[in-house]
PDB file of N, CA and C in Angstrom:
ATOM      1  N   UNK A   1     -35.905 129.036 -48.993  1.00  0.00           N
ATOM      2  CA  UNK A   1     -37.234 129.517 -48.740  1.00  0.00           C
ATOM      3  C   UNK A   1     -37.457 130.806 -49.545  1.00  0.00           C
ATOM      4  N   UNK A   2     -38.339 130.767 -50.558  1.00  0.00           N
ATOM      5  CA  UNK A   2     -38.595 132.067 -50.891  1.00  0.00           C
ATOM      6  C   UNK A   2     -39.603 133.199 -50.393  1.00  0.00           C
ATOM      7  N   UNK A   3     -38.673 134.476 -50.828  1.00  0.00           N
ATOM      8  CA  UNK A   3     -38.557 135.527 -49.717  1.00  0.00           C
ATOM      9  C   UNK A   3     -39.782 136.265 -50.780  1.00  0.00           C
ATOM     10  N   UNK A   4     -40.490 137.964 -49.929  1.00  0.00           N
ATOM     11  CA  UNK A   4     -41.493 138.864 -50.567  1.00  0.00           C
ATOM     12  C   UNK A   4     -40.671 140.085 -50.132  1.00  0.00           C
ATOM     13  N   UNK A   5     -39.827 140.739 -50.959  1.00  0.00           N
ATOM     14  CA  UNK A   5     -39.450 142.020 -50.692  1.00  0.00           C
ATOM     15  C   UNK A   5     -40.280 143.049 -50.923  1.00  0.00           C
ATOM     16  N   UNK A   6     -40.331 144.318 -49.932  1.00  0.00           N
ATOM     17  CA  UNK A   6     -41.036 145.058 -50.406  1.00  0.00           C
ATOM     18  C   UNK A   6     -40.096 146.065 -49.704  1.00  0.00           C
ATOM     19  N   UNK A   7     -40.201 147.631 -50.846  1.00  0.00           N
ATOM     20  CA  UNK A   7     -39.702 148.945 -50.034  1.00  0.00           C
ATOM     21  C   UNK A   7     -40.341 149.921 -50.901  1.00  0.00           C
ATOM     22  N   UNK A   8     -40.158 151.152 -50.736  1.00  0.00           N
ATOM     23  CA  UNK A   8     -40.598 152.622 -51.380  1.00  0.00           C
ATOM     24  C   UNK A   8     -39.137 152.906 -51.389  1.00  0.00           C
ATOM     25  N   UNK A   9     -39.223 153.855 -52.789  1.00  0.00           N
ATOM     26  CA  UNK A   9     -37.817 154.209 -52.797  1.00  0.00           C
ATOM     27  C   UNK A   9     -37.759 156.029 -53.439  1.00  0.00           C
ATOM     28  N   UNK A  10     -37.048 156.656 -52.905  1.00  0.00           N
ATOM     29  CA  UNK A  10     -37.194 157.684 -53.586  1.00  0.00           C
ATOM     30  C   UNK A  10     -36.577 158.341 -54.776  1.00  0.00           C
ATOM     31  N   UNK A  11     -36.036 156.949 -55.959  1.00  0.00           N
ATOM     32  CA  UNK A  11     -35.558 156.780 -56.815  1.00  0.00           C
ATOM     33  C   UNK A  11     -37.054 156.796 -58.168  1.00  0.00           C
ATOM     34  N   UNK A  12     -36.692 157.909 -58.461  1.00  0.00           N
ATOM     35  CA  UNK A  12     -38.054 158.146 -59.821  1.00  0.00           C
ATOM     36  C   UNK A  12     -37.871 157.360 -61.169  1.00  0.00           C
ATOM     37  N   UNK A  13     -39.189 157.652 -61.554  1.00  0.00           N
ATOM     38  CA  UNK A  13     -39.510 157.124 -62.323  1.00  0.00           C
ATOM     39  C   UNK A  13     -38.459 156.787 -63.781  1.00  0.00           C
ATOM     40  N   UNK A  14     -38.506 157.703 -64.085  1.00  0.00           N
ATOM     41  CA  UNK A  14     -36.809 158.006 -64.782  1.00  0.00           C
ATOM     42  C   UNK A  14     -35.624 157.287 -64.795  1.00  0.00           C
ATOM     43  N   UNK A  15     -35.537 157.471 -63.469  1.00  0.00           N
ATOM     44  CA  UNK A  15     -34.166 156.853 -63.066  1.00  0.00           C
ATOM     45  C   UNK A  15     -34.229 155.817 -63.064  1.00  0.00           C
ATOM     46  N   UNK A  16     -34.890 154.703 -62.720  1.00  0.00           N
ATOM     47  CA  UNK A  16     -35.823 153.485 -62.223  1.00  0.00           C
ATOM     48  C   UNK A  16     -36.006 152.772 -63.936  1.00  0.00           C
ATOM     49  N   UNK A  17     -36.470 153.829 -64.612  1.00  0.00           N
ATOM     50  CA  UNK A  17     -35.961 153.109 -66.020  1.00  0.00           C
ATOM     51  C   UNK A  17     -34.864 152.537 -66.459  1.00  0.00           C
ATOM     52  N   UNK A  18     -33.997 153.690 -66.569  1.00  0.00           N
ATOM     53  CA  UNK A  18     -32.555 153.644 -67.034  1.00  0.00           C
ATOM     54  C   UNK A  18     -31.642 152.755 -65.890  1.00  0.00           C
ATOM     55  N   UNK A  19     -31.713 152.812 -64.781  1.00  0.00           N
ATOM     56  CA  UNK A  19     -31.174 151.554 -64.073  1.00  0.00           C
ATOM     57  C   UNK A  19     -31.541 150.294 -64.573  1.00  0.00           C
ATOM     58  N   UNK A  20     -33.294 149.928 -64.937  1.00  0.00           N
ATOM     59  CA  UNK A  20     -33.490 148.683 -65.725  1.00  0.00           C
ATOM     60  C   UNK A  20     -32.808 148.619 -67.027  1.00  0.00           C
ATOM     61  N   UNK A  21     -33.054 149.447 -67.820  1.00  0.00           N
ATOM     62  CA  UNK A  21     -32.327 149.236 -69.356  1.00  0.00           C
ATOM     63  C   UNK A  21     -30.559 149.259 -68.793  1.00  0.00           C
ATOM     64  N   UNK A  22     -30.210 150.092 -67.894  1.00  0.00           N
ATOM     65  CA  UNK A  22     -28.841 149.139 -67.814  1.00  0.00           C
ATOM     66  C   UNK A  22     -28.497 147.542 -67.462  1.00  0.00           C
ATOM     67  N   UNK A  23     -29.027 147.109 -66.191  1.00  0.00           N
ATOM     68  CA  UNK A  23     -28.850 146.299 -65.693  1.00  0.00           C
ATOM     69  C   UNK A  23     -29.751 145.385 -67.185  1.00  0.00           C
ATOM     70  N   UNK A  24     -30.126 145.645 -67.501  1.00  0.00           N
ATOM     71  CA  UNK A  24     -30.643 144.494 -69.137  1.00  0.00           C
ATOM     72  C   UNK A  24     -31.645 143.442 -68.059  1.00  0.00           C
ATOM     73  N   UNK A  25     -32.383 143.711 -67.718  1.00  0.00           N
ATOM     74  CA  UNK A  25     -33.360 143.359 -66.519  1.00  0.00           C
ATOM     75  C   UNK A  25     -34.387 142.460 -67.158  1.00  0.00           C
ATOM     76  N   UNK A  26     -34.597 142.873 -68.573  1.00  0.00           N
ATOM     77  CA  UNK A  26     -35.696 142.114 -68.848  1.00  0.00           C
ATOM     78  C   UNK A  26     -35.294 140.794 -69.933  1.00  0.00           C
ATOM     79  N   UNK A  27     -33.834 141.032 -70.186  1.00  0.00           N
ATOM     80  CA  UNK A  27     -33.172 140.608 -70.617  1.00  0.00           C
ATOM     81  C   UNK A  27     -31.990 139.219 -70.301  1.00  0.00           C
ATOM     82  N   UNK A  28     -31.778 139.920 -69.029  1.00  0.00           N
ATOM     83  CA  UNK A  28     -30.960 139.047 -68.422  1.00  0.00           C
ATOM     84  C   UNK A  28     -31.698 138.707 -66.647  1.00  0.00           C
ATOM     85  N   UNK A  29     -32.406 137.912 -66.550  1.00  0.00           N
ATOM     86  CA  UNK A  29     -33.294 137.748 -65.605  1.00  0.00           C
ATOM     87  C   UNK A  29     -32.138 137.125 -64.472  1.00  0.00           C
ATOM     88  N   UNK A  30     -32.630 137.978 -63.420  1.00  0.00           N
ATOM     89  CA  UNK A  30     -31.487 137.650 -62.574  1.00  0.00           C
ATOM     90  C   UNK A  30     -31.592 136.573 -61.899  1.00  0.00           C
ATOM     91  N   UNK A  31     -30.718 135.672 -61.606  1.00  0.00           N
ATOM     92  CA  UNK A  31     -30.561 134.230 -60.932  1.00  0.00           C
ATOM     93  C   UNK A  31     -31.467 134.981 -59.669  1.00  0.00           C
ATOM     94  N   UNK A  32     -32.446 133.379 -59.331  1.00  0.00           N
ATOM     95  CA  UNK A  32     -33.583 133.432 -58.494  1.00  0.00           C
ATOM     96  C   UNK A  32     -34.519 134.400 -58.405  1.00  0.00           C
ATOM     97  N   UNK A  33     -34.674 135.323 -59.083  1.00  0.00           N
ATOM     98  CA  UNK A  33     -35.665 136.427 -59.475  1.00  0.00           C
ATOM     99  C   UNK A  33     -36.793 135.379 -59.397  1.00  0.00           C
ATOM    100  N   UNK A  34     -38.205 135.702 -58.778  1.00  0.00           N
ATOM    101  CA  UNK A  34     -39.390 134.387 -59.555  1.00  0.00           C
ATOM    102  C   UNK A  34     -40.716 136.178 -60.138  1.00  0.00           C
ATOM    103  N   UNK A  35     -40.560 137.266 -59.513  1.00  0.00           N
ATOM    104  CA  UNK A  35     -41.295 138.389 -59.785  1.00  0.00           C
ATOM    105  C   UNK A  35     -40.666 139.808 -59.249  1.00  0.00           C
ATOM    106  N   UNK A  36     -41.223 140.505 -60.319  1.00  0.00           N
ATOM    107  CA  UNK A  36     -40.522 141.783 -60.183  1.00  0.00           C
ATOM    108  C   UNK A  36     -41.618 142.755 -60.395  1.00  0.00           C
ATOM    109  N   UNK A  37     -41.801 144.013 -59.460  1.00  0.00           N
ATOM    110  CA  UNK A  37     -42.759 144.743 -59.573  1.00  0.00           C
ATOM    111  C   UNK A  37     -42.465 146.194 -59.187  1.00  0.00           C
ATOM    112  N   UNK A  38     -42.615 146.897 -60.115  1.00  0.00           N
ATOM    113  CA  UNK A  38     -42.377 148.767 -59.548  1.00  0.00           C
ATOM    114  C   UNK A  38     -43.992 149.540 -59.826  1.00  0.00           C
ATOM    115  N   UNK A  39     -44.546 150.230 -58.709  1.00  0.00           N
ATOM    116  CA  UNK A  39     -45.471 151.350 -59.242  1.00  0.00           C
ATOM    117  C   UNK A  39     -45.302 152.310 -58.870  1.00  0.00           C
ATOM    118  N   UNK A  40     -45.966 153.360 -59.254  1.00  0.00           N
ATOM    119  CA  UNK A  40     -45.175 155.072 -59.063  1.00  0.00           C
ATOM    120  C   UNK A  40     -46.698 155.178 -57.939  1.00  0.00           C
ATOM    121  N   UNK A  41     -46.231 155.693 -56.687  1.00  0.00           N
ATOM    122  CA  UNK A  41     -46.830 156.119 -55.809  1.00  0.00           C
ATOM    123  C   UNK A  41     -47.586 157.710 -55.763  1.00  0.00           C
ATOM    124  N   UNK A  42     -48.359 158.090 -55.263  1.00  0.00           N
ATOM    125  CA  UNK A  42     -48.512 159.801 -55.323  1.00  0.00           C
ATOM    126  C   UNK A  42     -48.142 160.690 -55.254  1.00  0.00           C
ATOM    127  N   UNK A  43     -46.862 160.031 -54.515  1.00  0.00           N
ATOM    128  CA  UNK A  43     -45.727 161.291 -54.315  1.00  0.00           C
ATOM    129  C   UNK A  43     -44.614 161.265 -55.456  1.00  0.00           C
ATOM    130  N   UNK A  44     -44.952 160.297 -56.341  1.00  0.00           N
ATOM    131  CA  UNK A  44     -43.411 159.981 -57.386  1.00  0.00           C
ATOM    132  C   UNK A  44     -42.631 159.353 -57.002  1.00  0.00           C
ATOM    133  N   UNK A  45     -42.348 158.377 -55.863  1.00  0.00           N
ATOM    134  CA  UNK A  45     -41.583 157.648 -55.571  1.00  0.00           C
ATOM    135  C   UNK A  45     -41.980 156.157 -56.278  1.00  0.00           C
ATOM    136  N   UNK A  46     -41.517 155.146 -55.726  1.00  0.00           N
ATOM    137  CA  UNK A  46     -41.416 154.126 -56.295  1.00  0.00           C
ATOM    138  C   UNK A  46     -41.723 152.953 -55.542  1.00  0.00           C
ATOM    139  N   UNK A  47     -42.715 152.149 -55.606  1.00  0.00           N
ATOM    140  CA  UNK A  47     -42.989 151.122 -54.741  1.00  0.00           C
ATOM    141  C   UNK A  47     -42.455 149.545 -55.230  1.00  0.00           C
ATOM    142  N   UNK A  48     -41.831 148.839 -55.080  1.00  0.00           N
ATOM    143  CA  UNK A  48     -41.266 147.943 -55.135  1.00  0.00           C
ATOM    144  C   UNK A  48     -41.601 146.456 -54.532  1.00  0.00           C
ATOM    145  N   UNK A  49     -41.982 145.582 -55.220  1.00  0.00           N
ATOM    146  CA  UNK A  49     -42.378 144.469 -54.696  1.00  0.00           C
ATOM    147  C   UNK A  49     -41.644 143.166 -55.259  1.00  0.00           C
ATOM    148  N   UNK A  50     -40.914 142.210 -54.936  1.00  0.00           N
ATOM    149  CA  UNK A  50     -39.839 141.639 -55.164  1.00  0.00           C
ATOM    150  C   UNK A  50     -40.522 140.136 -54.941  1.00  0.00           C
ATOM    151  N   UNK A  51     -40.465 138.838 -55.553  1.00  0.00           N
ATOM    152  CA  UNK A  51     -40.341 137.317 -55.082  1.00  0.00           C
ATOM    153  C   UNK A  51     -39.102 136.900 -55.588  1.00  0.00           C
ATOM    154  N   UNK A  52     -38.016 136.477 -54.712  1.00  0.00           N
ATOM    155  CA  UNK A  52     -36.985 135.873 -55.034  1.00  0.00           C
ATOM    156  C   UNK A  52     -36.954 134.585 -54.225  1.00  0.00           C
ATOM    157  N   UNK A  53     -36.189 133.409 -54.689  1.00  0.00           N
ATOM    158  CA  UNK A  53     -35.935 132.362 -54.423  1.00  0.00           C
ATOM    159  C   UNK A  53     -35.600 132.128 -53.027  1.00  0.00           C
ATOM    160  N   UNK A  54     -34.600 132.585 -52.461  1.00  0.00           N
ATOM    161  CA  UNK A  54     -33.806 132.928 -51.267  1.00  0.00           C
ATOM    162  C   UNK A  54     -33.571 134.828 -51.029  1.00  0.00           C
ATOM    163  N   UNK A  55     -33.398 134.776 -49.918  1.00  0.00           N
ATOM    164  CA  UNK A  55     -32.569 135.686 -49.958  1.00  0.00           C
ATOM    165  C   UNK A  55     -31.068 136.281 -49.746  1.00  0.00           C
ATOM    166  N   UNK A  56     -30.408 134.883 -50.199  1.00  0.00           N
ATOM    167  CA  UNK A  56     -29.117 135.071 -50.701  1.00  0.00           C
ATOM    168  C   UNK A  56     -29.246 135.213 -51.828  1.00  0.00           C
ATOM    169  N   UNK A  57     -30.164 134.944 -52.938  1.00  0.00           N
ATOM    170  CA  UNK A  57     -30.267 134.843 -54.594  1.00  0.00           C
ATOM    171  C   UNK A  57     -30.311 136.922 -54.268  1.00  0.00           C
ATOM    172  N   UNK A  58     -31.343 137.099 -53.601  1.00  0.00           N
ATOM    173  CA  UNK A  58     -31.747 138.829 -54.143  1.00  0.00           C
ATOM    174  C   UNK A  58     -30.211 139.607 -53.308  1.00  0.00           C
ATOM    175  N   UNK A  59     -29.269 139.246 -52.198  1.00  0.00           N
ATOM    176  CA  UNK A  59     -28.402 139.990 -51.378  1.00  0.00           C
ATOM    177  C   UNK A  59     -27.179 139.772 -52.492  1.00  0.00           C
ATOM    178  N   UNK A  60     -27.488 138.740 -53.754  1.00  0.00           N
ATOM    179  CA  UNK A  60     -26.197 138.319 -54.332  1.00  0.00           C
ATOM    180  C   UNK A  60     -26.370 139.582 -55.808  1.00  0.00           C
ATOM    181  N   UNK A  61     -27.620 138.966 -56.164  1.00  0.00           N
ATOM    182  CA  UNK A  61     -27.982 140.649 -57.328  1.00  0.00           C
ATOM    183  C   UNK A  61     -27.685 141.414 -56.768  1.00  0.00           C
ATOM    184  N   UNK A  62     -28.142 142.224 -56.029  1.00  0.00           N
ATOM    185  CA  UNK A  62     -27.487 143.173 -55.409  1.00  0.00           C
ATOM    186  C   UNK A  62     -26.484 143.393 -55.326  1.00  0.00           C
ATOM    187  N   UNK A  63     -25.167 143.043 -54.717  1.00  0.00           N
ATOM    188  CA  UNK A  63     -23.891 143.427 -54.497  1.00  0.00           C
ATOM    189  C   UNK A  63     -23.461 143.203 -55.708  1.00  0.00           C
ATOM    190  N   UNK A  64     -24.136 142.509 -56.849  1.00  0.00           N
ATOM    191  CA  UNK A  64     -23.019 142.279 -57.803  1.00  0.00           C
ATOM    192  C   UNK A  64     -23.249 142.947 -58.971  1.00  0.00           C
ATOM    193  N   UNK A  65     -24.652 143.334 -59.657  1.00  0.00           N
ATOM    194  CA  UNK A  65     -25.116 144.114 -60.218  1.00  0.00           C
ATOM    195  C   UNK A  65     -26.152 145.178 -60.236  1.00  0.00           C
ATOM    196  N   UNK A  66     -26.922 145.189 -58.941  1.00  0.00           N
ATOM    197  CA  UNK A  66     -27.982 146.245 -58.591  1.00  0.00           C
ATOM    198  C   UNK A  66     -27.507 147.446 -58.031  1.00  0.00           C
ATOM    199  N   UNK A  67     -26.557 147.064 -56.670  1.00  0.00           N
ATOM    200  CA  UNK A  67     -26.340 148.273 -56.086  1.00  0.00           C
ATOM    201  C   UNK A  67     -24.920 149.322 -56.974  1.00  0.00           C
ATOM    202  N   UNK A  68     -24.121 149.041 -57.197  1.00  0.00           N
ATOM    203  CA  UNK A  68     -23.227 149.245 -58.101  1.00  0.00           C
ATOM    204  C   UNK A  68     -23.847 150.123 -59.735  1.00  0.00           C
ATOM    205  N   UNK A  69     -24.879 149.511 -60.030  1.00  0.00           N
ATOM    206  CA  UNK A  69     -25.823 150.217 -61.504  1.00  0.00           C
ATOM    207  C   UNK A  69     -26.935 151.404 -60.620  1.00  0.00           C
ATOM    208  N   UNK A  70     -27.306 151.002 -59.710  1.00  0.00           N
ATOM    209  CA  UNK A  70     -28.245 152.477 -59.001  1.00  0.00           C
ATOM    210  C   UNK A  70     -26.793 153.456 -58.639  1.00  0.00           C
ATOM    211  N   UNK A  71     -26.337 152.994 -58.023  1.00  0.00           N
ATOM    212  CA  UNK A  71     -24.925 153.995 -57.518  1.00  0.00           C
ATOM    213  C   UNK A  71     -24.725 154.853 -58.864  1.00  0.00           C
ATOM    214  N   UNK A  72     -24.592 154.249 -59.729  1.00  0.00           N
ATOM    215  CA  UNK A  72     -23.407 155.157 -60.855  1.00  0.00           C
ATOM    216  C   UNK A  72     -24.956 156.048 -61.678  1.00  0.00           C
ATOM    217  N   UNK A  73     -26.273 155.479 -61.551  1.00  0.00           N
ATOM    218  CA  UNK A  73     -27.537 156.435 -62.009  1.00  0.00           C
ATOM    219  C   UNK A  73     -28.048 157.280 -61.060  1.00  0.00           C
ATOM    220  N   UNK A  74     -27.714 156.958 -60.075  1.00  0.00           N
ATOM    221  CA  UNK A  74     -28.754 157.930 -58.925  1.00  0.00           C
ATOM    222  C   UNK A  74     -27.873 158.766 -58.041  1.00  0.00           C
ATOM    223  N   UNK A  75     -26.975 157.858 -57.425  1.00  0.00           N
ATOM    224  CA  UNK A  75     -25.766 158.685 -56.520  1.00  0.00           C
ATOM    225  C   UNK A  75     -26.299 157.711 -55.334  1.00  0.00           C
ATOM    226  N   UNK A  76     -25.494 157.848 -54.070  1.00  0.00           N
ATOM    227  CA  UNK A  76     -25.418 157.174 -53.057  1.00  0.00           C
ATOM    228  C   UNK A  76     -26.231 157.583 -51.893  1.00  0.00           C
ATOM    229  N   UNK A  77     -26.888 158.862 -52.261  1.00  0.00           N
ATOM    230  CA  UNK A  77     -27.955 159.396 -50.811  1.00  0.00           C
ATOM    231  C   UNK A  77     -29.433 158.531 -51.822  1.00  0.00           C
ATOM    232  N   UNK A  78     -29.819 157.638 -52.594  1.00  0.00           N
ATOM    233  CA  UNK A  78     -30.854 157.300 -53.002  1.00  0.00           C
ATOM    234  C   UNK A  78     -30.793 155.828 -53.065  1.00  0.00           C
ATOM    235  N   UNK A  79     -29.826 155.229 -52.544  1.00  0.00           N
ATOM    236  CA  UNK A  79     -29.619 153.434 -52.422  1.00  0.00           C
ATOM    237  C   UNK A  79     -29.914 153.253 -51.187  1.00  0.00           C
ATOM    238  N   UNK A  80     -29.977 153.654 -49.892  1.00  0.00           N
ATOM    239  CA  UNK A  80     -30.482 153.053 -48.354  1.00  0.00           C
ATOM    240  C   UNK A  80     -31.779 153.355 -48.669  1.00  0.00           C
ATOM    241  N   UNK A  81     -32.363 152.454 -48.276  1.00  0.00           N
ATOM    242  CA  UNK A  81     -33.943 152.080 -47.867  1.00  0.00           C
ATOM    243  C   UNK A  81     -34.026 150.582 -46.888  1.00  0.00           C
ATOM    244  N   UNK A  82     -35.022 150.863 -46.777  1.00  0.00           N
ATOM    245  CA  UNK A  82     -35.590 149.565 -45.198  1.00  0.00           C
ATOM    246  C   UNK A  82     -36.506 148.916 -46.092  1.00  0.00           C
ATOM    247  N   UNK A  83     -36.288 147.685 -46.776  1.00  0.00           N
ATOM    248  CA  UNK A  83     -37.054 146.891 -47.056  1.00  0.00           C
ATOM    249  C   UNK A  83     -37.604 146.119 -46.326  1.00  0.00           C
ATOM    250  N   UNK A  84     -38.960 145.485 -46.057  1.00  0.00           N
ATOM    251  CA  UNK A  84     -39.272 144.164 -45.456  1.00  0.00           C
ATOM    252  C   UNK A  84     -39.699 143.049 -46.125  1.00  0.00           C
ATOM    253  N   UNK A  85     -38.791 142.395 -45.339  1.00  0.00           N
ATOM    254  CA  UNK A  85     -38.659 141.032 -45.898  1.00  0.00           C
ATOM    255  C   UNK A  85     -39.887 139.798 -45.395  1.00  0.00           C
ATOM    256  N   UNK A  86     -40.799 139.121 -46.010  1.00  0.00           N
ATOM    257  CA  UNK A  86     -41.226 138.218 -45.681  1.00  0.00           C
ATOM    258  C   UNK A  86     -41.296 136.930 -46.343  1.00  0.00           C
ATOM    259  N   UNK A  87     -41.418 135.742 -45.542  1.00  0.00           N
ATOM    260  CA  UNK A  87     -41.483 134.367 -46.347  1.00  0.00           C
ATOM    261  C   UNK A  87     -42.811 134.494 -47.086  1.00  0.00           C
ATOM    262  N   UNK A  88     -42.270 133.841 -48.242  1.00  0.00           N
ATOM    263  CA  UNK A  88     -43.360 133.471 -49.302  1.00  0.00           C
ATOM    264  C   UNK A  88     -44.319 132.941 -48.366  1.00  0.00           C
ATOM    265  N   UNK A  89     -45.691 132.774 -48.783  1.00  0.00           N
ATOM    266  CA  UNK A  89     -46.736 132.084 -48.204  1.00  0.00           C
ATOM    267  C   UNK A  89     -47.210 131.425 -49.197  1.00  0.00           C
ATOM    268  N   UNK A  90     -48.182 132.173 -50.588  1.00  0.00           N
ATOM    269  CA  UNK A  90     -48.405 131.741 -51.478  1.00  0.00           C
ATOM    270  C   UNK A  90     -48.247 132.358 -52.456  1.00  0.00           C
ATOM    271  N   UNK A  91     -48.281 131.688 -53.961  1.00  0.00           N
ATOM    272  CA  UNK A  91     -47.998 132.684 -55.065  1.00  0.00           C
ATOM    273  C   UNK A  91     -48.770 131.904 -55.731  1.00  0.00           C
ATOM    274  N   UNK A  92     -50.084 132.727 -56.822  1.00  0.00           N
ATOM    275  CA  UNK A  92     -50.537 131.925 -58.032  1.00  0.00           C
ATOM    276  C   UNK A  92     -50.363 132.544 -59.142  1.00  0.00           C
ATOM    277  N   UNK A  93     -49.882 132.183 -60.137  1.00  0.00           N
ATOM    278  CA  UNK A  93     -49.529 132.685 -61.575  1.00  0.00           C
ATOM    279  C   UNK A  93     -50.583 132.260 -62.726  1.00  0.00           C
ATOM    280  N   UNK A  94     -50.874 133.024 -63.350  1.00  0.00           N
ATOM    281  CA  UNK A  94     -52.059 132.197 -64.399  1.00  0.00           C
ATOM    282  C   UNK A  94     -51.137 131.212 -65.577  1.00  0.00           C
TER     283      UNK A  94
END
């Protein structure tokens, strides 16, 4: 069932780059990725909006190349956040 992640993160703009150009993001599209979305909020944080396949596809990026590439750019007080998770409902793509 595909999942709609969403969180705010207080990982900037900056950083949020260079984690993508590591992880080669646009490059190497991560198994079950279907959309990927960041905007910079008013405060400079980071809003995050996610469609993945499952959410074993997005818990598996994660442990294997997301959290591990934010860790070694940001440090470990900037990786917990409370995402919510919801089932896809609909998605239209042009």
């Amino acid at each position: 069932m595909p999942i709609v992640l969403s969180y705010t993160t207080n990982v900037g703009p900056d950083e949020y780059d260079e984690v993508v150009d590591r992880l080669r993001y646009h490059d190497e599209l991560p198994e079950g990725l279907i959309m990927h979305t960041a905007a910079v909020t008013d405060t400079g944080e980071l809003r995050v909006i996610d469609i993945w396949e499952s959410r074993e596809h997005h818990d598996r990026f994660l442990a294997i190349r997301g959290c591990p590439t934010l860790l070694e750019v940001a440090g470990e007080q900037r990786v917990a956040q409370d995402a919510e998770v919801l089932e896809l409902h609909s998605l239209v793509r042009p």
